[in-house]
PDB file of N, CA and C in Angstrom:
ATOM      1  N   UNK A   1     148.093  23.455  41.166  1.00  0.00           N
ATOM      2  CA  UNK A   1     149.021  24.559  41.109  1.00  0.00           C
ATOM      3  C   UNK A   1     150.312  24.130  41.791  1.00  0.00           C
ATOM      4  N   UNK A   2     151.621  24.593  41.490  1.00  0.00           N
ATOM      5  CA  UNK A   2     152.794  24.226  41.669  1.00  0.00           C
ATOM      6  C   UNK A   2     152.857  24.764  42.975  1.00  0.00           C
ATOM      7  N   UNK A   3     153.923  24.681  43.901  1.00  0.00           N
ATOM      8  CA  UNK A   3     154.104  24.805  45.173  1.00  0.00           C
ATOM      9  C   UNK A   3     154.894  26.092  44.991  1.00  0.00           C
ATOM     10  N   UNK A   4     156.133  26.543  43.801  1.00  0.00           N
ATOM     11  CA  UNK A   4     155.903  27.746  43.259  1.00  0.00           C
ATOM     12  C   UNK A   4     155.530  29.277  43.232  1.00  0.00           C
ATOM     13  N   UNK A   5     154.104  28.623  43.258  1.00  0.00           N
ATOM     14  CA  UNK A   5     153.447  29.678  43.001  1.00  0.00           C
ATOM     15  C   UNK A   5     152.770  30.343  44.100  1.00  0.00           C
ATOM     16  N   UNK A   6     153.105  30.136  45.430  1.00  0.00           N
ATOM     17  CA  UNK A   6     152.335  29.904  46.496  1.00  0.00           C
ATOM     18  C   UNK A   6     153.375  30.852  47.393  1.00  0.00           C
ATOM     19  N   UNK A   7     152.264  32.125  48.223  1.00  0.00           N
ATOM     20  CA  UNK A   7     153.348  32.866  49.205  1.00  0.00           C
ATOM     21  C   UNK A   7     152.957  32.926  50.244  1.00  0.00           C
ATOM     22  N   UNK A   8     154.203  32.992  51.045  1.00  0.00           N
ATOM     23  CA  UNK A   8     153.636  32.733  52.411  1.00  0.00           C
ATOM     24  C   UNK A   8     153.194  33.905  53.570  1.00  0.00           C
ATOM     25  N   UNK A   9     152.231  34.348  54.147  1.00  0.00           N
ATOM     26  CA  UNK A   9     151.969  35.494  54.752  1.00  0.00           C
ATOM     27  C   UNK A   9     151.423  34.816  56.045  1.00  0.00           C
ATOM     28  N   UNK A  10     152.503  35.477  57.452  1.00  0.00           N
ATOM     29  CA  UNK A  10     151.989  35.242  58.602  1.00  0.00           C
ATOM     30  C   UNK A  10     150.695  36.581  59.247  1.00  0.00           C
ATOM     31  N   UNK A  11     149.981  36.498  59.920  1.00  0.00           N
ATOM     32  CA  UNK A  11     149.149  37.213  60.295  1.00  0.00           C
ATOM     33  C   UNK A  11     148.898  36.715  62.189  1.00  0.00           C
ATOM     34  N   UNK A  12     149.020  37.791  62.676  1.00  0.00           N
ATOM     35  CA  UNK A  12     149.177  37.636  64.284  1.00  0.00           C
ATOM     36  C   UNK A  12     148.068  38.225  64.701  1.00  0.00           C
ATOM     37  N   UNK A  13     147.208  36.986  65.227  1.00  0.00           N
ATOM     38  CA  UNK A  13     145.650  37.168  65.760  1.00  0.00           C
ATOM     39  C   UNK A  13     145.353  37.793  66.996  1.00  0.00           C
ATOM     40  N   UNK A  14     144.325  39.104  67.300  1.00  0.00           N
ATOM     41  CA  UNK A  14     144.230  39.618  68.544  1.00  0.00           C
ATOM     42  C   UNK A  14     142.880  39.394  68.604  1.00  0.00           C
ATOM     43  N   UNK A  15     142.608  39.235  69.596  1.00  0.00           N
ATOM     44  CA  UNK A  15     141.082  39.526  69.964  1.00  0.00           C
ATOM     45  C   UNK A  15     140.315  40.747  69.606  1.00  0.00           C
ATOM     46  N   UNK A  16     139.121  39.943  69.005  1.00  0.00           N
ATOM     47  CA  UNK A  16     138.445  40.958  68.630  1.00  0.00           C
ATOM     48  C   UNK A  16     138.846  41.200  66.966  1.00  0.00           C
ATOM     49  N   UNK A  17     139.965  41.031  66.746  1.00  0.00           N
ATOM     50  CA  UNK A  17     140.656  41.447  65.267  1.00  0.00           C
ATOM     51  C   UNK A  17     139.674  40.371  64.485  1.00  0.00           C
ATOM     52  N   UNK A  18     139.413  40.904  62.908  1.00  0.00           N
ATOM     53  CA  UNK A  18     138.731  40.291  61.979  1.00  0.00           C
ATOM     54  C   UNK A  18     139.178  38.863  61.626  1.00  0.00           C
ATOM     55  N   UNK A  19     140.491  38.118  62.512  1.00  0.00           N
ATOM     56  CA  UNK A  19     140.940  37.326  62.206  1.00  0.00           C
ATOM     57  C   UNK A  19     140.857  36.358  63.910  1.00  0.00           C
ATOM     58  N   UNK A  20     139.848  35.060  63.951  1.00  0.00           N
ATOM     59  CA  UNK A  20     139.821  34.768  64.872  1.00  0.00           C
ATOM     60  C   UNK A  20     141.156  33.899  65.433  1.00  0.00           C
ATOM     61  N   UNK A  21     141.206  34.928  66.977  1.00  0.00           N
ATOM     62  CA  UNK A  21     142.403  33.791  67.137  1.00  0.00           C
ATOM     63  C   UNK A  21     142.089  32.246  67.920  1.00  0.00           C
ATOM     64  N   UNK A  22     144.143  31.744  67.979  1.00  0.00           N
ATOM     65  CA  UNK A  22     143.314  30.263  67.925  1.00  0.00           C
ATOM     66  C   UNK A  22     144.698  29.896  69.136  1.00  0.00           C
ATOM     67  N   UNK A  23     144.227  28.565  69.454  1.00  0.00           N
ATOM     68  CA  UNK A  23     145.662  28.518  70.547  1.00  0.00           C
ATOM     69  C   UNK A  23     146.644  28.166  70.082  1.00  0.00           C
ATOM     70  N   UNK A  24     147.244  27.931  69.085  1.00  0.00           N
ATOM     71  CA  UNK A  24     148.503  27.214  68.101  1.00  0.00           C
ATOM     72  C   UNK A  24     147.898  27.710  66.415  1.00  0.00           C
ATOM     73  N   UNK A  25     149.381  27.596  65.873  1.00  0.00           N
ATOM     74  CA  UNK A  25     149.319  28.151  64.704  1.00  0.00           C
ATOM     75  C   UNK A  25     148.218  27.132  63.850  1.00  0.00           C
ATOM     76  N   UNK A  26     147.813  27.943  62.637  1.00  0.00           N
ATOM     77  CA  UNK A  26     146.823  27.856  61.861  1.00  0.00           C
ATOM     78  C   UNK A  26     147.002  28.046  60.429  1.00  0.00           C
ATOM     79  N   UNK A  27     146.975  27.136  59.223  1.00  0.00           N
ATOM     80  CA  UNK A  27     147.363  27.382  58.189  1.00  0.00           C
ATOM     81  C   UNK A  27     146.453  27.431  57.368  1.00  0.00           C
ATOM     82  N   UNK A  28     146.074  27.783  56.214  1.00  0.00           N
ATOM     83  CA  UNK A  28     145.172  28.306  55.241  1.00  0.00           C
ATOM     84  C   UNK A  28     145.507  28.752  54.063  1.00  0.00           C
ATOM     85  N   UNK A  29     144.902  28.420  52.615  1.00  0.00           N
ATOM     86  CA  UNK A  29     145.393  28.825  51.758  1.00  0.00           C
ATOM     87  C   UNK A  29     144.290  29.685  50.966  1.00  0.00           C
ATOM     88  N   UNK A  30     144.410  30.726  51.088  1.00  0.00           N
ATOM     89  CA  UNK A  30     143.944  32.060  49.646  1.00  0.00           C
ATOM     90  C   UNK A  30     143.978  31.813  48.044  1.00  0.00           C
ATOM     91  N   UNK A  31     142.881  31.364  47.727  1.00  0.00           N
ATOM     92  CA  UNK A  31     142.777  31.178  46.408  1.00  0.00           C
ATOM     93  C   UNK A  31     142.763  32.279  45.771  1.00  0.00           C
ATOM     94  N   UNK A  32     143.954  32.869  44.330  1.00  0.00           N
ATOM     95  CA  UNK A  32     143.647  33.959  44.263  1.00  0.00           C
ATOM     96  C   UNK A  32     143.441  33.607  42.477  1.00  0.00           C
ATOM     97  N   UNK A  33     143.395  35.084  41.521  1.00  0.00           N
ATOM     98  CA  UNK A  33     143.023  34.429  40.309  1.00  0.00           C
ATOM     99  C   UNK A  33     144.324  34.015  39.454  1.00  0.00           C
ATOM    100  N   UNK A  34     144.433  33.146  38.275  1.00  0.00           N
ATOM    101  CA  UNK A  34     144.875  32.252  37.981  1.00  0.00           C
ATOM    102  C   UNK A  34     146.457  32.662  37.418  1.00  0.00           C
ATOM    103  N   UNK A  35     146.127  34.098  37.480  1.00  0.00           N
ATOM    104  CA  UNK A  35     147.362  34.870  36.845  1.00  0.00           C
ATOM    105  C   UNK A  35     148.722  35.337  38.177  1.00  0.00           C
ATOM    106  N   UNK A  36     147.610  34.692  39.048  1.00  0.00           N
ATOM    107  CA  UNK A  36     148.596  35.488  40.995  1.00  0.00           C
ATOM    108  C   UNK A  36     149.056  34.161  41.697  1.00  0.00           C
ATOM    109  N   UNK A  37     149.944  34.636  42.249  1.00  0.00           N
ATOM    110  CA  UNK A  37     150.278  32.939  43.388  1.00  0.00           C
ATOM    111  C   UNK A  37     149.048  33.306  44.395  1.00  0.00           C
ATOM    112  N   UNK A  38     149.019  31.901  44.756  1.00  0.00           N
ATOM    113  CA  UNK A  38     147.926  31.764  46.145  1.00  0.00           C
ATOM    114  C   UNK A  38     148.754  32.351  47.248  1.00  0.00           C
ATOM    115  N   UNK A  39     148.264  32.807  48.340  1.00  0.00           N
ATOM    116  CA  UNK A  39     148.436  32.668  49.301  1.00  0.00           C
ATOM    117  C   UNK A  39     148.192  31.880  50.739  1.00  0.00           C
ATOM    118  N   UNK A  40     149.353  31.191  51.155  1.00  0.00           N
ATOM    119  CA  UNK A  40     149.444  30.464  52.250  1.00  0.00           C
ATOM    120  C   UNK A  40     149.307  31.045  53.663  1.00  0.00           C
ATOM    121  N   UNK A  41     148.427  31.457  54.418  1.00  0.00           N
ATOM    122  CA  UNK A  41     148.087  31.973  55.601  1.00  0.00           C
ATOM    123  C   UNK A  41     148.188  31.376  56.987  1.00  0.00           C
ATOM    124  N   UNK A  42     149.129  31.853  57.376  1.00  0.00           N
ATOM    125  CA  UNK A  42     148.988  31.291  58.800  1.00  0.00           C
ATOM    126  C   UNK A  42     149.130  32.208  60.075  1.00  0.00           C
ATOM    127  N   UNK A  43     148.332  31.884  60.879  1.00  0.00           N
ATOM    128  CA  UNK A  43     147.960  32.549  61.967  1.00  0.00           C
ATOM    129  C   UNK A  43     148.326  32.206  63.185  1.00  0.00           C
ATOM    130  N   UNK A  44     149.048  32.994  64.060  1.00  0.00           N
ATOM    131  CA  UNK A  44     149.455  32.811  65.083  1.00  0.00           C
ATOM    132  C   UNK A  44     149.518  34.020  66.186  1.00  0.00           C
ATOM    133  N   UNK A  45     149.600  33.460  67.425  1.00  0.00           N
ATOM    134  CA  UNK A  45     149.064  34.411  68.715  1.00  0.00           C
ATOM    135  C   UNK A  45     150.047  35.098  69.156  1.00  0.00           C
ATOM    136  N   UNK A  46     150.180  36.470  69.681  1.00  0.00           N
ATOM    137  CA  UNK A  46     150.781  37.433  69.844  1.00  0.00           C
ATOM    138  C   UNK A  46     151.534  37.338  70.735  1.00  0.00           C
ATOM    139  N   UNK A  47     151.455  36.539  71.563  1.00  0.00           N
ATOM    140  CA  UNK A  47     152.822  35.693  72.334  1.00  0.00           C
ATOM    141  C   UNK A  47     153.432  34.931  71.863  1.00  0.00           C
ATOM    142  N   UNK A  48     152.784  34.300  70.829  1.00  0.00           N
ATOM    143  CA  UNK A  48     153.906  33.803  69.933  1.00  0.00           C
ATOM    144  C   UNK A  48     154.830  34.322  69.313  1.00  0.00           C
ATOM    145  N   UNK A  49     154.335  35.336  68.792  1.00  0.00           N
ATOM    146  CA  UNK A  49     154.710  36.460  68.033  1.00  0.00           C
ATOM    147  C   UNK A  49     156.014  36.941  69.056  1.00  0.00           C
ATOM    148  N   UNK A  50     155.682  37.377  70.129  1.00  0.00           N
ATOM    149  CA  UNK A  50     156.261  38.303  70.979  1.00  0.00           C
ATOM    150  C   UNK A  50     157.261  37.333  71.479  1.00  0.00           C
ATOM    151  N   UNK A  51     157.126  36.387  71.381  1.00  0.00           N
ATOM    152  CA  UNK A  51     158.326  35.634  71.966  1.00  0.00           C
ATOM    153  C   UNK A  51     159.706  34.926  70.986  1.00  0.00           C
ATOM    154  N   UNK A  52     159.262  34.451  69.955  1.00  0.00           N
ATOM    155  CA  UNK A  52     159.854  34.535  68.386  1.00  0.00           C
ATOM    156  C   UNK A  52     160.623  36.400  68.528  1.00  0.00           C
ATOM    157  N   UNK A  53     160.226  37.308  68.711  1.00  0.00           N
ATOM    158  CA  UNK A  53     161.425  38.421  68.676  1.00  0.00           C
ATOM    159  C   UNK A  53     161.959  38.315  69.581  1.00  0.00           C
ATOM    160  N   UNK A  54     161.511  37.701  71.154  1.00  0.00           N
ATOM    161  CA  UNK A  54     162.440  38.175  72.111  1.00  0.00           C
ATOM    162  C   UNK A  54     163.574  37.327  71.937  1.00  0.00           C
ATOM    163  N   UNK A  55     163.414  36.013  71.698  1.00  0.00           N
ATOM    164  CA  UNK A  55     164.606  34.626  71.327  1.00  0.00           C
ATOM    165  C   UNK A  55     165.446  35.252  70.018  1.00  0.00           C
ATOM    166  N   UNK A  56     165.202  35.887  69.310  1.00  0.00           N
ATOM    167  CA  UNK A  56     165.661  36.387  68.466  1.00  0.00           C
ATOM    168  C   UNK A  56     166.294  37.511  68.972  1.00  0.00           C
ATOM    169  N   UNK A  57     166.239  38.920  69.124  1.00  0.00           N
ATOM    170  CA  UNK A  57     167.008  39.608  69.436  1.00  0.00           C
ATOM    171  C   UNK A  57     167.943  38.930  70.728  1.00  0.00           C
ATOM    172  N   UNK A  58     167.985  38.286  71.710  1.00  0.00           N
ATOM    173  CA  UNK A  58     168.692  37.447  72.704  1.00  0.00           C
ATOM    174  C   UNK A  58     169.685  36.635  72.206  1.00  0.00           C
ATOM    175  N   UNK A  59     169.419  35.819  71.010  1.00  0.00           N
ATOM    176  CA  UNK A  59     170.516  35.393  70.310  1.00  0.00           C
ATOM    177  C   UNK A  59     171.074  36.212  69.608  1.00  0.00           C
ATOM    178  N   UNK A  60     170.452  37.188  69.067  1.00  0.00           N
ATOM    179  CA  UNK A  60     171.505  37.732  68.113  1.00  0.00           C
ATOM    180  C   UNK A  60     172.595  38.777  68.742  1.00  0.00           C
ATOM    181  N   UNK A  61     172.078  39.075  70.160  1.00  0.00           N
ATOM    182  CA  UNK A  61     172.770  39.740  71.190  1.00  0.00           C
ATOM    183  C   UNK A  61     174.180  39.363  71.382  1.00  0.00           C
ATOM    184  N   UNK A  62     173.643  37.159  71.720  1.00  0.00           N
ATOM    185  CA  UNK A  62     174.768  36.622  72.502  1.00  0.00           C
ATOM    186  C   UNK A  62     175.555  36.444  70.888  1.00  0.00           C
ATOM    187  N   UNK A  63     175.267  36.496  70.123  1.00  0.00           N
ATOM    188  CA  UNK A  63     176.248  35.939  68.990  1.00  0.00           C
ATOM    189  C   UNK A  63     177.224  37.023  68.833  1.00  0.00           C
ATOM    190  N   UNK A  64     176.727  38.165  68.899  1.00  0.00           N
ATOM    191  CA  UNK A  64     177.528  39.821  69.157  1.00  0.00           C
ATOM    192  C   UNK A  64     178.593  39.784  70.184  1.00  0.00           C
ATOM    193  N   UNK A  65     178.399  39.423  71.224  1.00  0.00           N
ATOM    194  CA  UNK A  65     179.034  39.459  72.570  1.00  0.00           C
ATOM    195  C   UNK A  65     180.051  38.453  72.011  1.00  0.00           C
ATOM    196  N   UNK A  66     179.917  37.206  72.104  1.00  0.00           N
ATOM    197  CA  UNK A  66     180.982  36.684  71.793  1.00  0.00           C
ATOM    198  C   UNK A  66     181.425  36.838  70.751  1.00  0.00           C
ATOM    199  N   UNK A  67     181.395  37.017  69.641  1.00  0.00           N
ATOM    200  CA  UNK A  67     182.153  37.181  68.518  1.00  0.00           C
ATOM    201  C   UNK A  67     183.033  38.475  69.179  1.00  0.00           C
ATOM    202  N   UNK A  68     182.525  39.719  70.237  1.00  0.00           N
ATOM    203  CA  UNK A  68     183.596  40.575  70.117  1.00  0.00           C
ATOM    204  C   UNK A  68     184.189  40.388  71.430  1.00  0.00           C
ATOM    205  N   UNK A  69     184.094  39.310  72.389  1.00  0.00           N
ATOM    206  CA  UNK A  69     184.571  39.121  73.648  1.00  0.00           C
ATOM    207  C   UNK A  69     186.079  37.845  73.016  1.00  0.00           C
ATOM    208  N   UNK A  70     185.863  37.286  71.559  1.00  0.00           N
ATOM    209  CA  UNK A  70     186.653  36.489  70.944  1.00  0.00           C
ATOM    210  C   UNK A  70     187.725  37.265  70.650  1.00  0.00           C
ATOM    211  N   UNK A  71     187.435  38.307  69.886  1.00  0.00           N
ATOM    212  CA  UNK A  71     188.042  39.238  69.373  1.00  0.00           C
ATOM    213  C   UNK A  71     188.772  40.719  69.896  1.00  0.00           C
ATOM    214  N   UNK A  72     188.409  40.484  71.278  1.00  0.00           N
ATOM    215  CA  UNK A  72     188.910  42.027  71.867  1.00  0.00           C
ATOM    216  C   UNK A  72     189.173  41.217  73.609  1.00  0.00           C
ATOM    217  N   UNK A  73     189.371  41.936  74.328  1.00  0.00           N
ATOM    218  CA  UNK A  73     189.780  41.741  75.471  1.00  0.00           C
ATOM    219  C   UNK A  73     188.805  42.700  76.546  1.00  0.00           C
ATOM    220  N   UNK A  74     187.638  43.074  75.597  1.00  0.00           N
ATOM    221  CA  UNK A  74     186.260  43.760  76.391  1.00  0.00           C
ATOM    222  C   UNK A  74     185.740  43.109  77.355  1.00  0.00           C
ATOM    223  N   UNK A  75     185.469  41.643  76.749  1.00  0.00           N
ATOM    224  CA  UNK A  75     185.189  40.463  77.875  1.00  0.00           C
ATOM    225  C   UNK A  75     186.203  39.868  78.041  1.00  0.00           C
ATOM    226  N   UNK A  76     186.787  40.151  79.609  1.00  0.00           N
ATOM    227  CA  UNK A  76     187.765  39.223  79.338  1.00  0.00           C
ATOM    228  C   UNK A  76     187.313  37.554  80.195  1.00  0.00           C
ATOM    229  N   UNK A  77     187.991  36.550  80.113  1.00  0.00           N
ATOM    230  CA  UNK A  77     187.489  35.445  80.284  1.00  0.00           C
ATOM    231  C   UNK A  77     188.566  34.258  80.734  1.00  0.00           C
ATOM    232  N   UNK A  78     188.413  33.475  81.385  1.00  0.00           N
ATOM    233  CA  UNK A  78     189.616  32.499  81.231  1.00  0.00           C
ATOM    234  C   UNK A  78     189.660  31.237  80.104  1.00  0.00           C
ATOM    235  N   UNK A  79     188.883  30.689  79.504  1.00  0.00           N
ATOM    236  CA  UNK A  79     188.416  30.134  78.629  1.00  0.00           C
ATOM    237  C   UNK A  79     186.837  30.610  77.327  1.00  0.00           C
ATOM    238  N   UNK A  80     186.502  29.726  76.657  1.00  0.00           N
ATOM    239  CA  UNK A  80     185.309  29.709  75.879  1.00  0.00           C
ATOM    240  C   UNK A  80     184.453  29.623  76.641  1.00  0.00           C
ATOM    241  N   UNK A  81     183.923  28.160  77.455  1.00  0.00           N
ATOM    242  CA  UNK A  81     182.631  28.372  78.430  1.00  0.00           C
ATOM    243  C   UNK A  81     182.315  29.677  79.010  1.00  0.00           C
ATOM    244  N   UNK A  82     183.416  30.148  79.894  1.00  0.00           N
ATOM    245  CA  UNK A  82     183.237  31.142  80.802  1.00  0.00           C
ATOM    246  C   UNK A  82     182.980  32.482  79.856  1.00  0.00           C
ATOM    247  N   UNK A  83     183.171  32.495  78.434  1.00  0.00           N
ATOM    248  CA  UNK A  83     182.832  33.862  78.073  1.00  0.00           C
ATOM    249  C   UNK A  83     181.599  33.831  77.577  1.00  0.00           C
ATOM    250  N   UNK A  84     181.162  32.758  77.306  1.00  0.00           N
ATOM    251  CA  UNK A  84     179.724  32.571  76.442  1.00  0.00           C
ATOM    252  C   UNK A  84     178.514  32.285  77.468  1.00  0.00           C
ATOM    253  N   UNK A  85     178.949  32.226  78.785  1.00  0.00           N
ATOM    254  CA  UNK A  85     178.130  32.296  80.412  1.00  0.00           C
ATOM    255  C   UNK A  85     178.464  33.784  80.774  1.00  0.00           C
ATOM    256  N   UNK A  86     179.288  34.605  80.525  1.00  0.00           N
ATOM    257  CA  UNK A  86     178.900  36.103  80.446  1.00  0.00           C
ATOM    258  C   UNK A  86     178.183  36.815  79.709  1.00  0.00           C
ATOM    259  N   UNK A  87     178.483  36.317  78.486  1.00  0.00           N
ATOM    260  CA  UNK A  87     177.318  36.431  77.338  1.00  0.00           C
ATOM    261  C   UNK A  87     176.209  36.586  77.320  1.00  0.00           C
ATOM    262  N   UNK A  88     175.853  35.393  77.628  1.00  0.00           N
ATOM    263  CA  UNK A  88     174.576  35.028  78.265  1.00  0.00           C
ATOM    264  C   UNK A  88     173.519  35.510  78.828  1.00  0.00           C
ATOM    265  N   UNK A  89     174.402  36.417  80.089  1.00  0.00           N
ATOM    266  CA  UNK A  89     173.983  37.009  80.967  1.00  0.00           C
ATOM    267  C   UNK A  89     173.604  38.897  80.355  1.00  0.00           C
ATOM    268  N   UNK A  90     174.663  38.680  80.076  1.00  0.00           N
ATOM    269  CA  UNK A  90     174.953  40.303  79.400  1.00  0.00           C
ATOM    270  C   UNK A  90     173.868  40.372  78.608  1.00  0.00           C
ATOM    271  N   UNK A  91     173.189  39.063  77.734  1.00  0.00           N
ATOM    272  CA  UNK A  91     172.092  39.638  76.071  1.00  0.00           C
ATOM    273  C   UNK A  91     170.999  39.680  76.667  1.00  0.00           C
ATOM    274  N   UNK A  92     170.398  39.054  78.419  1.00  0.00           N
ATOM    275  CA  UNK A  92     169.554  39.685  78.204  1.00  0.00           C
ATOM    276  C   UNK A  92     168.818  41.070  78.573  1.00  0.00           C
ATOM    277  N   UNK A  93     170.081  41.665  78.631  1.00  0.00           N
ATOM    278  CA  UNK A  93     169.433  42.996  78.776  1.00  0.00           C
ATOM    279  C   UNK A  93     169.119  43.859  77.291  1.00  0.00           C
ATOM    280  N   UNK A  94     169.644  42.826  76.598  1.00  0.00           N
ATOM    281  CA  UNK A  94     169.266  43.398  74.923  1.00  0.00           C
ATOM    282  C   UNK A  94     167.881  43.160  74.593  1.00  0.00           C
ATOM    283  N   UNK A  95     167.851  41.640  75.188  1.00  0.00           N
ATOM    284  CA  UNK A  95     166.397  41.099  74.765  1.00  0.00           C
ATOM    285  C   UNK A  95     165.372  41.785  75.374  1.00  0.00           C
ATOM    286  N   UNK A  96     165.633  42.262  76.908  1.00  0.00           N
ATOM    287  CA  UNK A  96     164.329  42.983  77.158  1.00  0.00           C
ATOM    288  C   UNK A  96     164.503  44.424  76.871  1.00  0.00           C
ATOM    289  N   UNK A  97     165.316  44.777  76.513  1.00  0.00           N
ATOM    290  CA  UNK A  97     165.695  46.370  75.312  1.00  0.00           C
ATOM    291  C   UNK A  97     164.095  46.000  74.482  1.00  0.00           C
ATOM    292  N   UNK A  98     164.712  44.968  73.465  1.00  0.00           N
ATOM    293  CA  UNK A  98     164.214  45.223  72.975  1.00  0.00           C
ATOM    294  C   UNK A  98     162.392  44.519  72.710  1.00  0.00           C
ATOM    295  N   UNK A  99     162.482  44.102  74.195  1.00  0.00           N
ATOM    296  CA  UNK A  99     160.968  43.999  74.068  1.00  0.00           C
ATOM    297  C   UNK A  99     160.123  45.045  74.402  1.00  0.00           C
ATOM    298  N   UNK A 100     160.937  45.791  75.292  1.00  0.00           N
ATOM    299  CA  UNK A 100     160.382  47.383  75.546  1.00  0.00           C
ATOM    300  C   UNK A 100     159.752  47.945  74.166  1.00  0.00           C
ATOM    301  N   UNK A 101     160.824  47.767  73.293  1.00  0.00           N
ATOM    302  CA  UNK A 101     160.855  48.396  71.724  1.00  0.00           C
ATOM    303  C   UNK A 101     159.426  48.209  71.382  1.00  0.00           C
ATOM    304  N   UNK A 102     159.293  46.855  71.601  1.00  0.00           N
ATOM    305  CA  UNK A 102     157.820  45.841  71.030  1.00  0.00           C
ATOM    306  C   UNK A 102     157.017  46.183  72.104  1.00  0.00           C
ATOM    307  N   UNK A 103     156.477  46.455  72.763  1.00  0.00           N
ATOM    308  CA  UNK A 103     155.750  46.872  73.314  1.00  0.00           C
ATOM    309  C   UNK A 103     155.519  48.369  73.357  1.00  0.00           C
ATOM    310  N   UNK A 104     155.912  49.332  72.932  1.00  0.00           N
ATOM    311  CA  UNK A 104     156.016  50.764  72.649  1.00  0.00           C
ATOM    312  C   UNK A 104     155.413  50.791  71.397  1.00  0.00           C
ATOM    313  N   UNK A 105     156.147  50.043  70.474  1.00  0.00           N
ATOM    314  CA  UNK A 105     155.258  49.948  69.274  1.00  0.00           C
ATOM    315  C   UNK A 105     154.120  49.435  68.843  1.00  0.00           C
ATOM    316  N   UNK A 106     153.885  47.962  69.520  1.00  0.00           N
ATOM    317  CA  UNK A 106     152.621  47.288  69.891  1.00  0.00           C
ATOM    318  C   UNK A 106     151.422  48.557  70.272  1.00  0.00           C
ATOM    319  N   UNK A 107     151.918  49.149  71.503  1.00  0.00           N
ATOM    320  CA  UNK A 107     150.908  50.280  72.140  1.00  0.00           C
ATOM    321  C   UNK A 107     150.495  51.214  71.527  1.00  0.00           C
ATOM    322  N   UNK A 108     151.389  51.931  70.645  1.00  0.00           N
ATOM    323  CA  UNK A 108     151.386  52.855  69.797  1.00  0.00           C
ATOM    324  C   UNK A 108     150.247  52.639  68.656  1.00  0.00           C
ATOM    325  N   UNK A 109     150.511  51.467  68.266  1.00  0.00           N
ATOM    326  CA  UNK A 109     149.465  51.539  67.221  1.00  0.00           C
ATOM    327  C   UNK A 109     148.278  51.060  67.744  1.00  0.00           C
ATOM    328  N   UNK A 110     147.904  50.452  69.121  1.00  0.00           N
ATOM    329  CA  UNK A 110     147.156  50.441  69.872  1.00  0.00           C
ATOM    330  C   UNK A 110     145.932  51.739  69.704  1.00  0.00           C
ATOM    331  N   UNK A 111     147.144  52.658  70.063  1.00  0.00           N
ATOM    332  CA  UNK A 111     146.437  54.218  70.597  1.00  0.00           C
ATOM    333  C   UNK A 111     145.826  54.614  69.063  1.00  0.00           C
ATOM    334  N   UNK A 112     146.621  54.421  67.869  1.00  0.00           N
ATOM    335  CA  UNK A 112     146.281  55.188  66.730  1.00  0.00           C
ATOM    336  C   UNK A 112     144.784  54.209  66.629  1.00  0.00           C
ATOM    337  N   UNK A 113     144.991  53.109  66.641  1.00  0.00           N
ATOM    338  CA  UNK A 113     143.255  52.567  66.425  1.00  0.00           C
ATOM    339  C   UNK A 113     142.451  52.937  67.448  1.00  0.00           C
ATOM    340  N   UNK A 114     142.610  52.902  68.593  1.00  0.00           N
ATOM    341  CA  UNK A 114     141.417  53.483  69.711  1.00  0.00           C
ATOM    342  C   UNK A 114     141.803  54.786  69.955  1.00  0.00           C
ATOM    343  N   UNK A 115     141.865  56.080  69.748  1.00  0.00           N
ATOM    344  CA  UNK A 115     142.551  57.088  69.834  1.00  0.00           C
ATOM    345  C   UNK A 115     141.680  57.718  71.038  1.00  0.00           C
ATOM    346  N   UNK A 116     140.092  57.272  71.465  1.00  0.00           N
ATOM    347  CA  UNK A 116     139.273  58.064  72.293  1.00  0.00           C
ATOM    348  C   UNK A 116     139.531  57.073  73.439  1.00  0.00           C
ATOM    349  N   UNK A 117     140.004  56.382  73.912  1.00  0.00           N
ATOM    350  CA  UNK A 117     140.221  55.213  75.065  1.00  0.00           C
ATOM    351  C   UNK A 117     141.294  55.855  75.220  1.00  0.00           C
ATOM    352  N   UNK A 118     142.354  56.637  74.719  1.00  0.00           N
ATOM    353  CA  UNK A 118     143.664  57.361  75.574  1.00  0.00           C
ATOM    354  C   UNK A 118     143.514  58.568  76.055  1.00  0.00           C
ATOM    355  N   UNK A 119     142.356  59.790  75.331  1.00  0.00           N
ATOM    356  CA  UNK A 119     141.946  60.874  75.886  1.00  0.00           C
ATOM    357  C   UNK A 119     142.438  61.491  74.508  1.00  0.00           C
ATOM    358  N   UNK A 120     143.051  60.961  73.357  1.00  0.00           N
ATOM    359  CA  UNK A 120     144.038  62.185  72.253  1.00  0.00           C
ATOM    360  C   UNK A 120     142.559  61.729  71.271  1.00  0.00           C
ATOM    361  N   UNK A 121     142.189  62.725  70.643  1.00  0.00           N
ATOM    362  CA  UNK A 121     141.326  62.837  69.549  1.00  0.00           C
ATOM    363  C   UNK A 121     142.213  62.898  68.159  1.00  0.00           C
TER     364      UNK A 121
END
């Protein structure tokens, strides 16, 4: 089968979940029938997971900051270094924004699967 035809689906392993986890990612391919692309499976751990968004929202923070500390006089700065070392400083309060986010939501659906371990029926 052509490479094509083949999709890729990550899946983030918890304990206990029907999907055993493992200490580093894990790849696998889903044979499906002849008319469907396969699927390419890979599995990886929820700190992985969780850390892939936090580097992500953190950059996409600092790329914000400076593009408008370039563009406005919000940050002001004496050069480039010095505004992109405020930057810096400034995204990560985005990044742990928004790990709060991920963890609220993480929990949340926590509660909807164990709903008698929180006290809500």
């Amino acid at each position: 089968m052509a490479t094509d035809d083949r999709v890729g689906v990550t899946v983030i392993a918890i304990p206990g979940g029907s999907v055993p986890p493992t200490p580093r990612s894990e790849t696998s391919t889903a044979h499906t029938a002849a008319h469907m692309p396969d699927l390419v499976v890979t599995v990886i751990s929820p700190l992985v997971a969780i850390t892939i968004r936090c580097l992500n929202t953190y950059l996409t923070v600092l790329v914000g900051l400076v593009a408008a500390g370039m563009t406005s006089d919000a940050l002001p700065s004496r050069d480039f270094a010095e505004l992109v070392w405020k930057c810096a400083g400034l995204s990560f309060a985005g990044a742990g924004l928004g790990l709060l986010k991920d963890c609220v939501t993480i929990f949340g659906r926590l509660e909807s699967k164990y709903p008698l371990m929180t006290g809500s029926i």
